[in-house]
PDB file of N, CA and C in Angstrom:
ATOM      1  N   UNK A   1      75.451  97.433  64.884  1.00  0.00           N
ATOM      2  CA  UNK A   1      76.765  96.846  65.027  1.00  0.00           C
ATOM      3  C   UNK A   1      76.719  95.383  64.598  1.00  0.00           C
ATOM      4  N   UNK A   2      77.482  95.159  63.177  1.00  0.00           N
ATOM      5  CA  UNK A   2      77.416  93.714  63.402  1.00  0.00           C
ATOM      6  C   UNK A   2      78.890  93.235  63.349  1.00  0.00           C
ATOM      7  N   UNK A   3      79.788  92.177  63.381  1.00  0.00           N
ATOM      8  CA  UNK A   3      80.567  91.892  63.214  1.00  0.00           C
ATOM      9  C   UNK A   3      80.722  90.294  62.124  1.00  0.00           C
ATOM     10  N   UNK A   4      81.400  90.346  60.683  1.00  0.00           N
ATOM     11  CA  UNK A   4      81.130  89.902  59.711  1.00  0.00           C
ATOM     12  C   UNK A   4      82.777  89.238  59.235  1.00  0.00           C
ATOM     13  N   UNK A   5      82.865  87.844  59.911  1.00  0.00           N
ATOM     14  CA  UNK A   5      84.003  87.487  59.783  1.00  0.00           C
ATOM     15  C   UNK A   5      84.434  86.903  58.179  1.00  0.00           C
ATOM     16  N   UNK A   6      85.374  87.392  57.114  1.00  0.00           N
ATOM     17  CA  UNK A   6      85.263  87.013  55.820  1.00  0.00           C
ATOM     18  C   UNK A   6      87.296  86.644  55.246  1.00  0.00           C
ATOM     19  N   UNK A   7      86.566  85.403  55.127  1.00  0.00           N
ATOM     20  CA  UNK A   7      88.049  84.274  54.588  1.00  0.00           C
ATOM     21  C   UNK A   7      88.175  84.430  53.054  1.00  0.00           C
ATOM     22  N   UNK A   8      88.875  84.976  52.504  1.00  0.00           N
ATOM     23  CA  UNK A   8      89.061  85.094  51.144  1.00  0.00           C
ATOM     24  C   UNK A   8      89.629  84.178  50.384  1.00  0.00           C
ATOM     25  N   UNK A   9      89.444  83.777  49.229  1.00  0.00           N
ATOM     26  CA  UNK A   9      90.163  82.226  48.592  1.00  0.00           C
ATOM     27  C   UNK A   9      90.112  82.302  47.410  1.00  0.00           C
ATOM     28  N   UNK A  10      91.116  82.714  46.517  1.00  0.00           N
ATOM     29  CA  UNK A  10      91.244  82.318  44.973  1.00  0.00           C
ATOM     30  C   UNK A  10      91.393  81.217  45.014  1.00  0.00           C
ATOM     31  N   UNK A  11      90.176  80.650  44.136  1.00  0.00           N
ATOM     32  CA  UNK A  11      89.662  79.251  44.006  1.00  0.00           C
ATOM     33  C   UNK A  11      90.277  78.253  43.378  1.00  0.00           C
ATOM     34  N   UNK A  12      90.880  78.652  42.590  1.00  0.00           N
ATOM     35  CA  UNK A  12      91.784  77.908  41.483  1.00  0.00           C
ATOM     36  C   UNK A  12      93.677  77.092  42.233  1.00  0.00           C
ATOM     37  N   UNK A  13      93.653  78.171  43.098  1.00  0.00           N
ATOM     38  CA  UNK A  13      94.954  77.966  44.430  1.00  0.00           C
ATOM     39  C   UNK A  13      94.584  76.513  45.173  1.00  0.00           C
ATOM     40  N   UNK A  14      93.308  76.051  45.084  1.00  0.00           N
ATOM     41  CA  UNK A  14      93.345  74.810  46.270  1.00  0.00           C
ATOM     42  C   UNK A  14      92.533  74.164  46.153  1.00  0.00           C
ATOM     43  N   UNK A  15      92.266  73.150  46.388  1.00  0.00           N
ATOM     44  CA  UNK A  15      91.863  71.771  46.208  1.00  0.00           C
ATOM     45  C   UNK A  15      90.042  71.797  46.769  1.00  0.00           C
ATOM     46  N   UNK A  16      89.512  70.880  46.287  1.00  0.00           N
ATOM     47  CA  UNK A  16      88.714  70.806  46.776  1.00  0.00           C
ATOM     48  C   UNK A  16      88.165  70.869  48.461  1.00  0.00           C
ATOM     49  N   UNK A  17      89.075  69.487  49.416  1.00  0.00           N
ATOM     50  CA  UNK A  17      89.499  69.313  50.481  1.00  0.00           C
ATOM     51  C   UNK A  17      89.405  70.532  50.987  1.00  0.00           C
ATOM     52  N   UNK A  18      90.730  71.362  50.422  1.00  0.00           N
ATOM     53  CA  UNK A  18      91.082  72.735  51.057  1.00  0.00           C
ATOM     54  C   UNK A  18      89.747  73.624  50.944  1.00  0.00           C
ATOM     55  N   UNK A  19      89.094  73.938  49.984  1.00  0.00           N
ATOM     56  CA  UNK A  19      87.823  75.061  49.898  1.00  0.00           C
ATOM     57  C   UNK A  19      86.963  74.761  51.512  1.00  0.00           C
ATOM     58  N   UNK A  20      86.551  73.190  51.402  1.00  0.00           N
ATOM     59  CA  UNK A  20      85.802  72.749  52.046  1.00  0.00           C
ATOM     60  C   UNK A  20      86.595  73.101  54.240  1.00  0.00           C
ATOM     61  N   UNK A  21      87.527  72.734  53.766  1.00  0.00           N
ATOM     62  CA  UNK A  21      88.191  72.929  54.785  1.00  0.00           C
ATOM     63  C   UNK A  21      88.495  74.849  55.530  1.00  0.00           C
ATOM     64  N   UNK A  22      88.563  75.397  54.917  1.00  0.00           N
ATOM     65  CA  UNK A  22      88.257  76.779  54.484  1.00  0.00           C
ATOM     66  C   UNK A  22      86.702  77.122  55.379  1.00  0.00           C
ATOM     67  N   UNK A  23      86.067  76.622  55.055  1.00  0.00           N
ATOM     68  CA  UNK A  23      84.744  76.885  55.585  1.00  0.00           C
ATOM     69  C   UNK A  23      84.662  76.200  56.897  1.00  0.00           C
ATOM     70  N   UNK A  24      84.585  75.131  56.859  1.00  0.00           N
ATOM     71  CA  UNK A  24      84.132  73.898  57.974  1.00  0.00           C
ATOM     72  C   UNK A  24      85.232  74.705  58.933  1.00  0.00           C
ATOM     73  N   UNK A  25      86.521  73.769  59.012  1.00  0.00           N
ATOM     74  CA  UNK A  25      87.172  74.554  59.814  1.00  0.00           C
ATOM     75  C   UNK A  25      88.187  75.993  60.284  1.00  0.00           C
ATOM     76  N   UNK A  26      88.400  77.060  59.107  1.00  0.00           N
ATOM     77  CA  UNK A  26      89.046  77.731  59.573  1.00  0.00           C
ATOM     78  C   UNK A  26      87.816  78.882  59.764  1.00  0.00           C
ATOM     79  N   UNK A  27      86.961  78.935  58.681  1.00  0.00           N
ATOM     80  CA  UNK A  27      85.600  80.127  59.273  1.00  0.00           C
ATOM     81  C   UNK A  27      85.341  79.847  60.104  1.00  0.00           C
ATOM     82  N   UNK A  28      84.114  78.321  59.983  1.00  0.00           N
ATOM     83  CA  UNK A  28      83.282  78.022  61.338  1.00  0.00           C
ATOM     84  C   UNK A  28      84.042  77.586  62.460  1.00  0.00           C
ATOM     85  N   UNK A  29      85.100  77.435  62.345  1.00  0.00           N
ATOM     86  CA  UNK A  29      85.912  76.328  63.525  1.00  0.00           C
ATOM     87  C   UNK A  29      86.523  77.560  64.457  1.00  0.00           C
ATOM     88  N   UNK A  30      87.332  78.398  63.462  1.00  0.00           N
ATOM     89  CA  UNK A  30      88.235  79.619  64.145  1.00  0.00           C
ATOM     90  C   UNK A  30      87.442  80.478  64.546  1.00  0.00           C
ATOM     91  N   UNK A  31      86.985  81.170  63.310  1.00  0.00           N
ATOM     92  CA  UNK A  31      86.109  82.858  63.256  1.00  0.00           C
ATOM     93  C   UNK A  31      85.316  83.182  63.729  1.00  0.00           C
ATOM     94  N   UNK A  32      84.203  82.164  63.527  1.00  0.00           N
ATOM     95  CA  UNK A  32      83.048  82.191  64.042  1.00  0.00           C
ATOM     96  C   UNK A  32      82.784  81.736  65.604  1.00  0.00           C
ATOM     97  N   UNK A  33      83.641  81.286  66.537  1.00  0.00           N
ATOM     98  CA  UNK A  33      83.883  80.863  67.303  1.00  0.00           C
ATOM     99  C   UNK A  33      82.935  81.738  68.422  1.00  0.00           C
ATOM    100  N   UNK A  34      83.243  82.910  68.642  1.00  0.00           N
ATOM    101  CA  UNK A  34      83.258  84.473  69.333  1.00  0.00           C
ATOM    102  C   UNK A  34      81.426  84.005  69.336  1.00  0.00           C
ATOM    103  N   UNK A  35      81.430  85.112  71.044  1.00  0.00           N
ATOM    104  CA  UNK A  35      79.616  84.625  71.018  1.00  0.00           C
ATOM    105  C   UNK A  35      79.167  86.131  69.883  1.00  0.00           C
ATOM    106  N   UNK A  36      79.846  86.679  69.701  1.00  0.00           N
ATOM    107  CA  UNK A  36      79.238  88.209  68.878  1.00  0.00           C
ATOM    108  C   UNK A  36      79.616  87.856  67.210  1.00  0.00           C
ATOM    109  N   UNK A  37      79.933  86.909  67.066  1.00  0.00           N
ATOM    110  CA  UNK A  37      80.919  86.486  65.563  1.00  0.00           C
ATOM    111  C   UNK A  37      79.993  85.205  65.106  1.00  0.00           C
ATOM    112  N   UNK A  38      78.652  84.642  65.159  1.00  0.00           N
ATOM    113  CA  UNK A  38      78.452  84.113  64.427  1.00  0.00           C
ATOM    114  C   UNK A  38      78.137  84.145  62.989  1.00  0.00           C
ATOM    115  N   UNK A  39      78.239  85.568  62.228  1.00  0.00           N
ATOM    116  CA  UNK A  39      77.687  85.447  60.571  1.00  0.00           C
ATOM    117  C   UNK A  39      79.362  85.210  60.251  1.00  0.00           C
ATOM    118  N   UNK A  40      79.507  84.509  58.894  1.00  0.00           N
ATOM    119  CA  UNK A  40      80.829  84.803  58.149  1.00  0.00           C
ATOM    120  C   UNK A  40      80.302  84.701  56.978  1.00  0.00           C
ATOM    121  N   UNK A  41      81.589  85.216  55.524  1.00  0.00           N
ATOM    122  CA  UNK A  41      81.617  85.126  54.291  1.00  0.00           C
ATOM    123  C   UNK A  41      82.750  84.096  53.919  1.00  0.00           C
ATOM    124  N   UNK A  42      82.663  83.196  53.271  1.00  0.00           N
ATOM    125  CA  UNK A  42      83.769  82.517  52.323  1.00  0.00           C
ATOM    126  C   UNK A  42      83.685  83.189  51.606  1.00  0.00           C
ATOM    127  N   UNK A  43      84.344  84.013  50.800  1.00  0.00           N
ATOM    128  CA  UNK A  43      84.548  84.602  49.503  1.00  0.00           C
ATOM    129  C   UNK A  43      85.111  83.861  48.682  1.00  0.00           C
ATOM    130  N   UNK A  44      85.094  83.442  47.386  1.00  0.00           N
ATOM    131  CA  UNK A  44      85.418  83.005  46.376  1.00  0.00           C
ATOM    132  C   UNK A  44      86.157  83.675  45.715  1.00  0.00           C
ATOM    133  N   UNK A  45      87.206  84.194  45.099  1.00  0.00           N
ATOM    134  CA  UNK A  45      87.904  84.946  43.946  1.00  0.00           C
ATOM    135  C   UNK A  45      88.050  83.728  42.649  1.00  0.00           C
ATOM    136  N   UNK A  46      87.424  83.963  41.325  1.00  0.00           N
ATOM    137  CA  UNK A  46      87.652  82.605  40.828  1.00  0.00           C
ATOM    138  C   UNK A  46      88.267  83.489  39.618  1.00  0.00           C
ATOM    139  N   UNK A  47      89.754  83.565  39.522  1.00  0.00           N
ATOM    140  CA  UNK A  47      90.492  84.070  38.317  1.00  0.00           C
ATOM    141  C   UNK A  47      90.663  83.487  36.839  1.00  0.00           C
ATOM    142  N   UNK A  48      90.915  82.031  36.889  1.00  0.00           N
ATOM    143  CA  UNK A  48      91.221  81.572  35.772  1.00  0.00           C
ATOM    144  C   UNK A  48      90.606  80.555  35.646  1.00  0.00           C
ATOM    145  N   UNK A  49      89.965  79.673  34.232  1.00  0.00           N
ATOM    146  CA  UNK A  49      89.276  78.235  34.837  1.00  0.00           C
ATOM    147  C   UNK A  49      90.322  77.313  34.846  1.00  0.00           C
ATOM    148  N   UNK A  50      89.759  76.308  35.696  1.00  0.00           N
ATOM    149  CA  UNK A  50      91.018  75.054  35.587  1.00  0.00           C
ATOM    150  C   UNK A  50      90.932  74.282  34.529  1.00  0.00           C
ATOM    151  N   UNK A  51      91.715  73.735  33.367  1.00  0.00           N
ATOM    152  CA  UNK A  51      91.276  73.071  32.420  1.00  0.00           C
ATOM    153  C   UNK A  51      89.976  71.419  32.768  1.00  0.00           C
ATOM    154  N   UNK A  52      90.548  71.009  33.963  1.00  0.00           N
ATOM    155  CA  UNK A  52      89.895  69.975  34.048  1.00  0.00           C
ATOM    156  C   UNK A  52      88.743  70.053  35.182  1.00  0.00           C
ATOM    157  N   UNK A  53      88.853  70.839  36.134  1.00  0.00           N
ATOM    158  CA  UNK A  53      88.279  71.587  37.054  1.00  0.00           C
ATOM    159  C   UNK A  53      88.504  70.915  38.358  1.00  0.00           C
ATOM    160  N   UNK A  54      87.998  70.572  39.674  1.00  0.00           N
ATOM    161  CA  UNK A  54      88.389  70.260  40.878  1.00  0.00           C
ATOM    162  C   UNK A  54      87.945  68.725  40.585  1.00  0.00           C
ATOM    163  N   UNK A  55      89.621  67.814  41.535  1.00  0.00           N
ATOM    164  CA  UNK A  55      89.257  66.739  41.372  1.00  0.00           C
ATOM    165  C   UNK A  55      88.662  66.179  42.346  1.00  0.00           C
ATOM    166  N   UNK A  56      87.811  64.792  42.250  1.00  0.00           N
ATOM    167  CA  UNK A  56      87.144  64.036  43.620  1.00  0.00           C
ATOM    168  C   UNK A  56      87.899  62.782  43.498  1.00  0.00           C
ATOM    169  N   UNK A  57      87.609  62.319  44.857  1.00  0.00           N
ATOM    170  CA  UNK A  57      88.675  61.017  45.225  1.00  0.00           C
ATOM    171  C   UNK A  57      88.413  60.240  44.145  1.00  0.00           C
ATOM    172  N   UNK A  58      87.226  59.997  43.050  1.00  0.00           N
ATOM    173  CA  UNK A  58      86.792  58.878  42.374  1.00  0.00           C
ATOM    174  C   UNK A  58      87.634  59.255  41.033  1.00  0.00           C
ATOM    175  N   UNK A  59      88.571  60.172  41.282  1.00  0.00           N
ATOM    176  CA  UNK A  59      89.171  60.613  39.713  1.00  0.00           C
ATOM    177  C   UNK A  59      87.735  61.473  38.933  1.00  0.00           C
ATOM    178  N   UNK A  60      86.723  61.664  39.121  1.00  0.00           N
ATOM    179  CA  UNK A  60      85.628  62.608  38.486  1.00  0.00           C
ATOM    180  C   UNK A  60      86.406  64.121  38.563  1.00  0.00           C
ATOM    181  N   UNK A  61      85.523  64.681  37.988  1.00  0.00           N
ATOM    182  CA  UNK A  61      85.968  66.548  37.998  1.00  0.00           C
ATOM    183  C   UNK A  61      84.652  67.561  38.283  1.00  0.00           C
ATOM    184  N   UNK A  62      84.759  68.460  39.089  1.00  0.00           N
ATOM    185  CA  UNK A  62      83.640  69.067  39.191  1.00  0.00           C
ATOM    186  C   UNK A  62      83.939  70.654  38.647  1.00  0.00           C
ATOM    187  N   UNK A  63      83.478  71.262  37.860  1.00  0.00           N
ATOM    188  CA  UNK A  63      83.225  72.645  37.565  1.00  0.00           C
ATOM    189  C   UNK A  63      83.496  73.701  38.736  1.00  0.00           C
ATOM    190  N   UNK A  64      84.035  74.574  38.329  1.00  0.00           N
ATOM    191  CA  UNK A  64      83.444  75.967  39.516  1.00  0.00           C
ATOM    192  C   UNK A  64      82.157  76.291  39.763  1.00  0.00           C
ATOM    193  N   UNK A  65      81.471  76.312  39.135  1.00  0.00           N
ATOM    194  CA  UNK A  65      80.067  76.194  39.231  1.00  0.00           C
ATOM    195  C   UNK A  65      79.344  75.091  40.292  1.00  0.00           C
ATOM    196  N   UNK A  66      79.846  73.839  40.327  1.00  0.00           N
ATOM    197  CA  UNK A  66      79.459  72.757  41.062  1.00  0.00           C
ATOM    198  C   UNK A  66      79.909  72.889  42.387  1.00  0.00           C
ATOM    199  N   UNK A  67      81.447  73.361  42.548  1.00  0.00           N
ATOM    200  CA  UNK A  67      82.103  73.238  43.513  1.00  0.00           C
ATOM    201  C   UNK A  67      81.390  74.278  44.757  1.00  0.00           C
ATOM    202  N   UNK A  68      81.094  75.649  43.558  1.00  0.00           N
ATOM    203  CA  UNK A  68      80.256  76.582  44.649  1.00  0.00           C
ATOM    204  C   UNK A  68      78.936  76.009  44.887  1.00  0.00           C
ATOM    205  N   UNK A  69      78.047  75.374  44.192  1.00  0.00           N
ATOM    206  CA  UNK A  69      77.120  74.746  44.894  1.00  0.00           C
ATOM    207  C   UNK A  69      77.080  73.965  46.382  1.00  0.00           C
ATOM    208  N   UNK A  70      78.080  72.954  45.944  1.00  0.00           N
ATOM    209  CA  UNK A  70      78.595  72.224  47.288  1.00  0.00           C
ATOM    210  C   UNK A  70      79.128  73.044  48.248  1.00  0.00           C
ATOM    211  N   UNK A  71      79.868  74.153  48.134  1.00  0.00           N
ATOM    212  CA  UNK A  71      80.182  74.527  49.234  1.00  0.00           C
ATOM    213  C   UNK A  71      78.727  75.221  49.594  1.00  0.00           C
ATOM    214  N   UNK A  72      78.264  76.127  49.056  1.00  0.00           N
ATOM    215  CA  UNK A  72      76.733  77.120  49.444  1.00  0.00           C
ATOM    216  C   UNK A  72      75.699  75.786  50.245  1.00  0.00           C
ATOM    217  N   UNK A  73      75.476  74.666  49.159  1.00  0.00           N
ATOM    218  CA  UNK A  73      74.865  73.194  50.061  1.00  0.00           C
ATOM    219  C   UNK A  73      75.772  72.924  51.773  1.00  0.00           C
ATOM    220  N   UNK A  74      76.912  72.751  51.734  1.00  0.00           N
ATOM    221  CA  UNK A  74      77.115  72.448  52.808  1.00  0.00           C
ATOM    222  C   UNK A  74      77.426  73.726  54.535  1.00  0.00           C
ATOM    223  N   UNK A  75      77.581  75.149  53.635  1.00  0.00           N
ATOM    224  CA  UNK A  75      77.441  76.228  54.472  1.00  0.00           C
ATOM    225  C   UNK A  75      75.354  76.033  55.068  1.00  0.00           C
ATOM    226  N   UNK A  76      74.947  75.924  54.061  1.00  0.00           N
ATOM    227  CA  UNK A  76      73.072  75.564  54.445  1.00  0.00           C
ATOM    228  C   UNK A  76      73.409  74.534  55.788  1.00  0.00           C
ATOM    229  N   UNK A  77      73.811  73.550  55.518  1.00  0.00           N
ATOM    230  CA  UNK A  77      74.014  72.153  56.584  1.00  0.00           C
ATOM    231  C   UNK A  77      74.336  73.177  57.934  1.00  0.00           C
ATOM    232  N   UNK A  78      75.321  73.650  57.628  1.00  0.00           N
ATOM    233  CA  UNK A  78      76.162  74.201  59.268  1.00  0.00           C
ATOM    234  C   UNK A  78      74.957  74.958  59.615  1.00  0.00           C
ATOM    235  N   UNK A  79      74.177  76.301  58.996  1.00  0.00           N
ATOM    236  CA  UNK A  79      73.548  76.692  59.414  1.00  0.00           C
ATOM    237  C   UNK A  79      72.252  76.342  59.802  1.00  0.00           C
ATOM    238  N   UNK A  80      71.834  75.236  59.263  1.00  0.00           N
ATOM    239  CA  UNK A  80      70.647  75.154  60.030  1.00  0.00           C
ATOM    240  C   UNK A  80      70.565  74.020  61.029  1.00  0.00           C
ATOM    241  N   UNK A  81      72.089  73.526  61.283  1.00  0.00           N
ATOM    242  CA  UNK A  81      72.835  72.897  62.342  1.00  0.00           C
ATOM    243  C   UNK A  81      72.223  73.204  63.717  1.00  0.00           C
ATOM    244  N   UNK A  82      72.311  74.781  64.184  1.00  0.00           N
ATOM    245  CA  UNK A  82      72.063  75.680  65.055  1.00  0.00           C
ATOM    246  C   UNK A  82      71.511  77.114  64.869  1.00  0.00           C
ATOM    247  N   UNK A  83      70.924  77.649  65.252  1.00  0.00           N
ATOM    248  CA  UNK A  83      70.599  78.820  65.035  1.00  0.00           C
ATOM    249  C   UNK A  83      71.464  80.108  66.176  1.00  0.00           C
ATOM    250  N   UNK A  84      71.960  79.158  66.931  1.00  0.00           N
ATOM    251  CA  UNK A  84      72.978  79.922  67.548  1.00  0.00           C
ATOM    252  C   UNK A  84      74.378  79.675  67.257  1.00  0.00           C
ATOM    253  N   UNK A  85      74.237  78.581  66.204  1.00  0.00           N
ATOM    254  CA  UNK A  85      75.954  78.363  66.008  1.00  0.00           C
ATOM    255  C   UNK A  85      76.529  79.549  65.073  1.00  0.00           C
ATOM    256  N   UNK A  86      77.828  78.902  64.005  1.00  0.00           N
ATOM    257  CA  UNK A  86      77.996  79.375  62.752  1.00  0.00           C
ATOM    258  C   UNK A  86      76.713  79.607  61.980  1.00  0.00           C
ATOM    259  N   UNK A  87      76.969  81.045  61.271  1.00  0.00           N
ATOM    260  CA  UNK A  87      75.987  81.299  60.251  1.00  0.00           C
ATOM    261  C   UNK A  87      76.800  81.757  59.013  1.00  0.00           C
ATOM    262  N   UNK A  88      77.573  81.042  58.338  1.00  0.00           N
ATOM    263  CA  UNK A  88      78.240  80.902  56.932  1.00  0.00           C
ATOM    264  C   UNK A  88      77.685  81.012  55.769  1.00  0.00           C
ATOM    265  N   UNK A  89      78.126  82.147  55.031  1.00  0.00           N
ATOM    266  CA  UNK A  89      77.451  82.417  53.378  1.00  0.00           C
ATOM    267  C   UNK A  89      78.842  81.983  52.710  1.00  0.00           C
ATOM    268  N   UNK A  90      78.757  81.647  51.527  1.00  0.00           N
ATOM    269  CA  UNK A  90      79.559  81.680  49.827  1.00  0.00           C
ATOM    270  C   UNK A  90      78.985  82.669  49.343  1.00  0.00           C
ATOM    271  N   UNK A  91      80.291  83.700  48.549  1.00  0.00           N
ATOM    272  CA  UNK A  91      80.186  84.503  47.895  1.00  0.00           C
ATOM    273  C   UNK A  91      81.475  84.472  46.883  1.00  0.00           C
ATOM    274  N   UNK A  92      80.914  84.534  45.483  1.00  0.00           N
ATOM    275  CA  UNK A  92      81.930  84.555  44.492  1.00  0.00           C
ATOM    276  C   UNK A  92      81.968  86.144  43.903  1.00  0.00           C
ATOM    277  N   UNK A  93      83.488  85.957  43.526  1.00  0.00           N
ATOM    278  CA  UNK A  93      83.935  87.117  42.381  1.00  0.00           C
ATOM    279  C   UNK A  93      84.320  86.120  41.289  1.00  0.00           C
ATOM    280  N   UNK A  94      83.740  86.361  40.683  1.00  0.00           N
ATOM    281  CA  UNK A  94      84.106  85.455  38.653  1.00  0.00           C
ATOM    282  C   UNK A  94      84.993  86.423  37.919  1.00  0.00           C
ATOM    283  N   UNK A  95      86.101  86.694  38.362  1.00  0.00           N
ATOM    284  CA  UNK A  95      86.582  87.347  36.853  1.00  0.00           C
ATOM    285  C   UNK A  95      87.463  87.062  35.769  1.00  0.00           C
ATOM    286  N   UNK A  96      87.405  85.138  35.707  1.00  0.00           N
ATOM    287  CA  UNK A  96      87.300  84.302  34.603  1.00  0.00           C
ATOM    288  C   UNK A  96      87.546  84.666  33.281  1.00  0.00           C
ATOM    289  N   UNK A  97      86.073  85.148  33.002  1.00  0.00           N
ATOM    290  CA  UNK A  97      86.430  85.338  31.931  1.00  0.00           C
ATOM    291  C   UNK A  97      85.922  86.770  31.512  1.00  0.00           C
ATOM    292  N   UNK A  98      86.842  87.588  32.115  1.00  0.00           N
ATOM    293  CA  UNK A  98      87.594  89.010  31.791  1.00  0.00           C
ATOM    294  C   UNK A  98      88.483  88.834  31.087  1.00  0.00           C
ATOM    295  N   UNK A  99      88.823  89.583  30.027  1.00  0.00           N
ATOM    296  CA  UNK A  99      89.549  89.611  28.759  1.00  0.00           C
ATOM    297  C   UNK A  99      89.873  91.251  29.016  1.00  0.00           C
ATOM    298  N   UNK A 100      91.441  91.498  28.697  1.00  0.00           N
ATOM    299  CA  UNK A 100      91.832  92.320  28.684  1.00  0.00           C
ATOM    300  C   UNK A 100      92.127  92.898  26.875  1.00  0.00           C
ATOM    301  N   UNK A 101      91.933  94.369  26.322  1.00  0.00           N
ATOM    302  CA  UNK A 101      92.090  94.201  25.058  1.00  0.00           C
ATOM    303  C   UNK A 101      93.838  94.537  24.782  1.00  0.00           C
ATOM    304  N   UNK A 102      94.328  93.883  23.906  1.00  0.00           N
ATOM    305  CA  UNK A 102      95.849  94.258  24.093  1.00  0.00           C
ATOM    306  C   UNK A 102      95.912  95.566  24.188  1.00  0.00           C
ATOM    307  N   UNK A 103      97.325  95.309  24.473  1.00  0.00           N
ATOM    308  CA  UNK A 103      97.983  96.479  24.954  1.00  0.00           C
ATOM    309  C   UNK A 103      97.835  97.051  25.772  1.00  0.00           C
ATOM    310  N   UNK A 104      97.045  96.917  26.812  1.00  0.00           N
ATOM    311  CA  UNK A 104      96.843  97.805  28.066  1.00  0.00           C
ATOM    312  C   UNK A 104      97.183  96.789  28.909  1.00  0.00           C
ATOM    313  N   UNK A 105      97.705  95.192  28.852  1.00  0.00           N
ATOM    314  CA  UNK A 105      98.409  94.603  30.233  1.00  0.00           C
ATOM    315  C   UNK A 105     100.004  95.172  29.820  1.00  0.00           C
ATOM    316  N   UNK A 106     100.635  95.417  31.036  1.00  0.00           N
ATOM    317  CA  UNK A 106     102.021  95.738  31.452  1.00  0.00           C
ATOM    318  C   UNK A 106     102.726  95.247  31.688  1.00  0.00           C
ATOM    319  N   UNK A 107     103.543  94.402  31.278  1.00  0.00           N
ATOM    320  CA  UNK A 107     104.765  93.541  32.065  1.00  0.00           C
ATOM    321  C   UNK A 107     105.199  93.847  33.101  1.00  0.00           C
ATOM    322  N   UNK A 108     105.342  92.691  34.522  1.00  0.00           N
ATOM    323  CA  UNK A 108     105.758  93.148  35.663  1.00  0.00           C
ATOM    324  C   UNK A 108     107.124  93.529  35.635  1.00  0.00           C
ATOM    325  N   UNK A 109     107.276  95.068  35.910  1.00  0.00           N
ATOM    326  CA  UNK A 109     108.726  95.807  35.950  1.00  0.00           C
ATOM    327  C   UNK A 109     109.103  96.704  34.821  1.00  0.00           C
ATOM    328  N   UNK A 110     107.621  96.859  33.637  1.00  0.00           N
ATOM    329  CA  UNK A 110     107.850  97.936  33.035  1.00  0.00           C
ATOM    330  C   UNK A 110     106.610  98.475  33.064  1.00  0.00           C
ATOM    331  N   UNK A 111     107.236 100.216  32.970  1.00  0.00           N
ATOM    332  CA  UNK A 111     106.034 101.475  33.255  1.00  0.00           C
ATOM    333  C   UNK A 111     105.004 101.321  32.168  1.00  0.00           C
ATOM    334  N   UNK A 112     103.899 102.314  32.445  1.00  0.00           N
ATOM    335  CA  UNK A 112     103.076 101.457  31.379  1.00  0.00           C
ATOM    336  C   UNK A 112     102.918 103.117  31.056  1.00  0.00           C
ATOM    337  N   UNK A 113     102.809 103.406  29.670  1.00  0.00           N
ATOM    338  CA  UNK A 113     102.709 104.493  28.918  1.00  0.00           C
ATOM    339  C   UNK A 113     102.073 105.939  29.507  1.00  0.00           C
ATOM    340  N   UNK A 114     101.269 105.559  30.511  1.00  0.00           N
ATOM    341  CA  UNK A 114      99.995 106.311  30.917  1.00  0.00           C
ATOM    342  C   UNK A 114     100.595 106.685  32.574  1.00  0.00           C
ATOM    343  N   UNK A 115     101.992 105.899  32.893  1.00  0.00           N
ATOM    344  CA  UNK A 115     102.512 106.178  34.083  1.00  0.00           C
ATOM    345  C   UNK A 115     102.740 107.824  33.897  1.00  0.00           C
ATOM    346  N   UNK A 116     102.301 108.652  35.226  1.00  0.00           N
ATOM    347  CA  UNK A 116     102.794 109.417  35.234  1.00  0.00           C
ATOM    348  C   UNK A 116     104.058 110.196  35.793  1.00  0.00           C
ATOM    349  N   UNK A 117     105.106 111.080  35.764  1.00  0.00           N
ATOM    350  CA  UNK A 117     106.583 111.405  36.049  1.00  0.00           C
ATOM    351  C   UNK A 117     106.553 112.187  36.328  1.00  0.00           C
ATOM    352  N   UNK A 118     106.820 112.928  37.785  1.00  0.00           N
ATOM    353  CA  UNK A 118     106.956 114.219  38.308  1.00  0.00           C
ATOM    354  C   UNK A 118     107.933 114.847  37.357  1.00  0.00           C
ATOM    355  N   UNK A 119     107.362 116.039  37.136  1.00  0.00           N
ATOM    356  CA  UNK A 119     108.135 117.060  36.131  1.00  0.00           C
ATOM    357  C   UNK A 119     109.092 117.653  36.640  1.00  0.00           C
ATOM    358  N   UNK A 120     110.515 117.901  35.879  1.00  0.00           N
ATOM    359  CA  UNK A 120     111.867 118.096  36.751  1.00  0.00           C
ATOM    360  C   UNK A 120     111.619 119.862  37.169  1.00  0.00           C
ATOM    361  N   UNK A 121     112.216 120.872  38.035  1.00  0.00           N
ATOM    362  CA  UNK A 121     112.173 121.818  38.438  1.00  0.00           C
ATOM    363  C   UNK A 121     112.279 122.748  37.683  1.00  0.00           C
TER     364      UNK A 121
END
């Protein structure tokens, strides 16, 4: 029996602040709270890249790549904080750069060729 508390976050939706905040306080602060609830997952969903990527107060830019470092670096911090506290992983889905080949995306609100139609009586 384990119990595996997991915060999901398309990455590209929020700010640096927010990722970080995501972890620190709504996993470890909320979720993990429970004496049977210390493991969690941040999940990552990273859909599209950002042209300039996440900004820092200094006006710099950090990559998706960087940003998951820092967060995976600072989930390490919490955990070896306590061994009875929060125990927080990062986990990404990249599907970036997935390329669809035409013609098989659908416009939202039309059927797509391959829809199938119950046959009349």
């Amino acid at each position: 029996d384990a119990n595996i508390a997991t915060e999901i976050k398309v990455a590209e939706s929020w700010t640096l602040k927010d990722l970080e905040d995501a972890l620190v306080v709504q996993l470890c602060g909320q979720y993990l709270r429970a004496q049977g609830g210390r493991y969690g997952i941040l999940l990552l969903v990273h859909k599209q890249p950002r042209p300039k990527g996440w900004k820092l107060r200094d006006e710099t830019y950090l990559s998706f790549d960087v940003v998951v470092q820092r967060l995976r670096d600072l989930a390490a911090s919490i955990r070896s904080a306590s061994l009875l506290g929060p125990q927080p992983e990062i986990s990404v889905i990249d599907v970036s750069t997935c390329v669809k080949p035409a013609g098989q995306c659908t416009p939202a609100g039309k059927r797509s060729s391959r829809t199938r139609t119950k046959a009349k009586p």
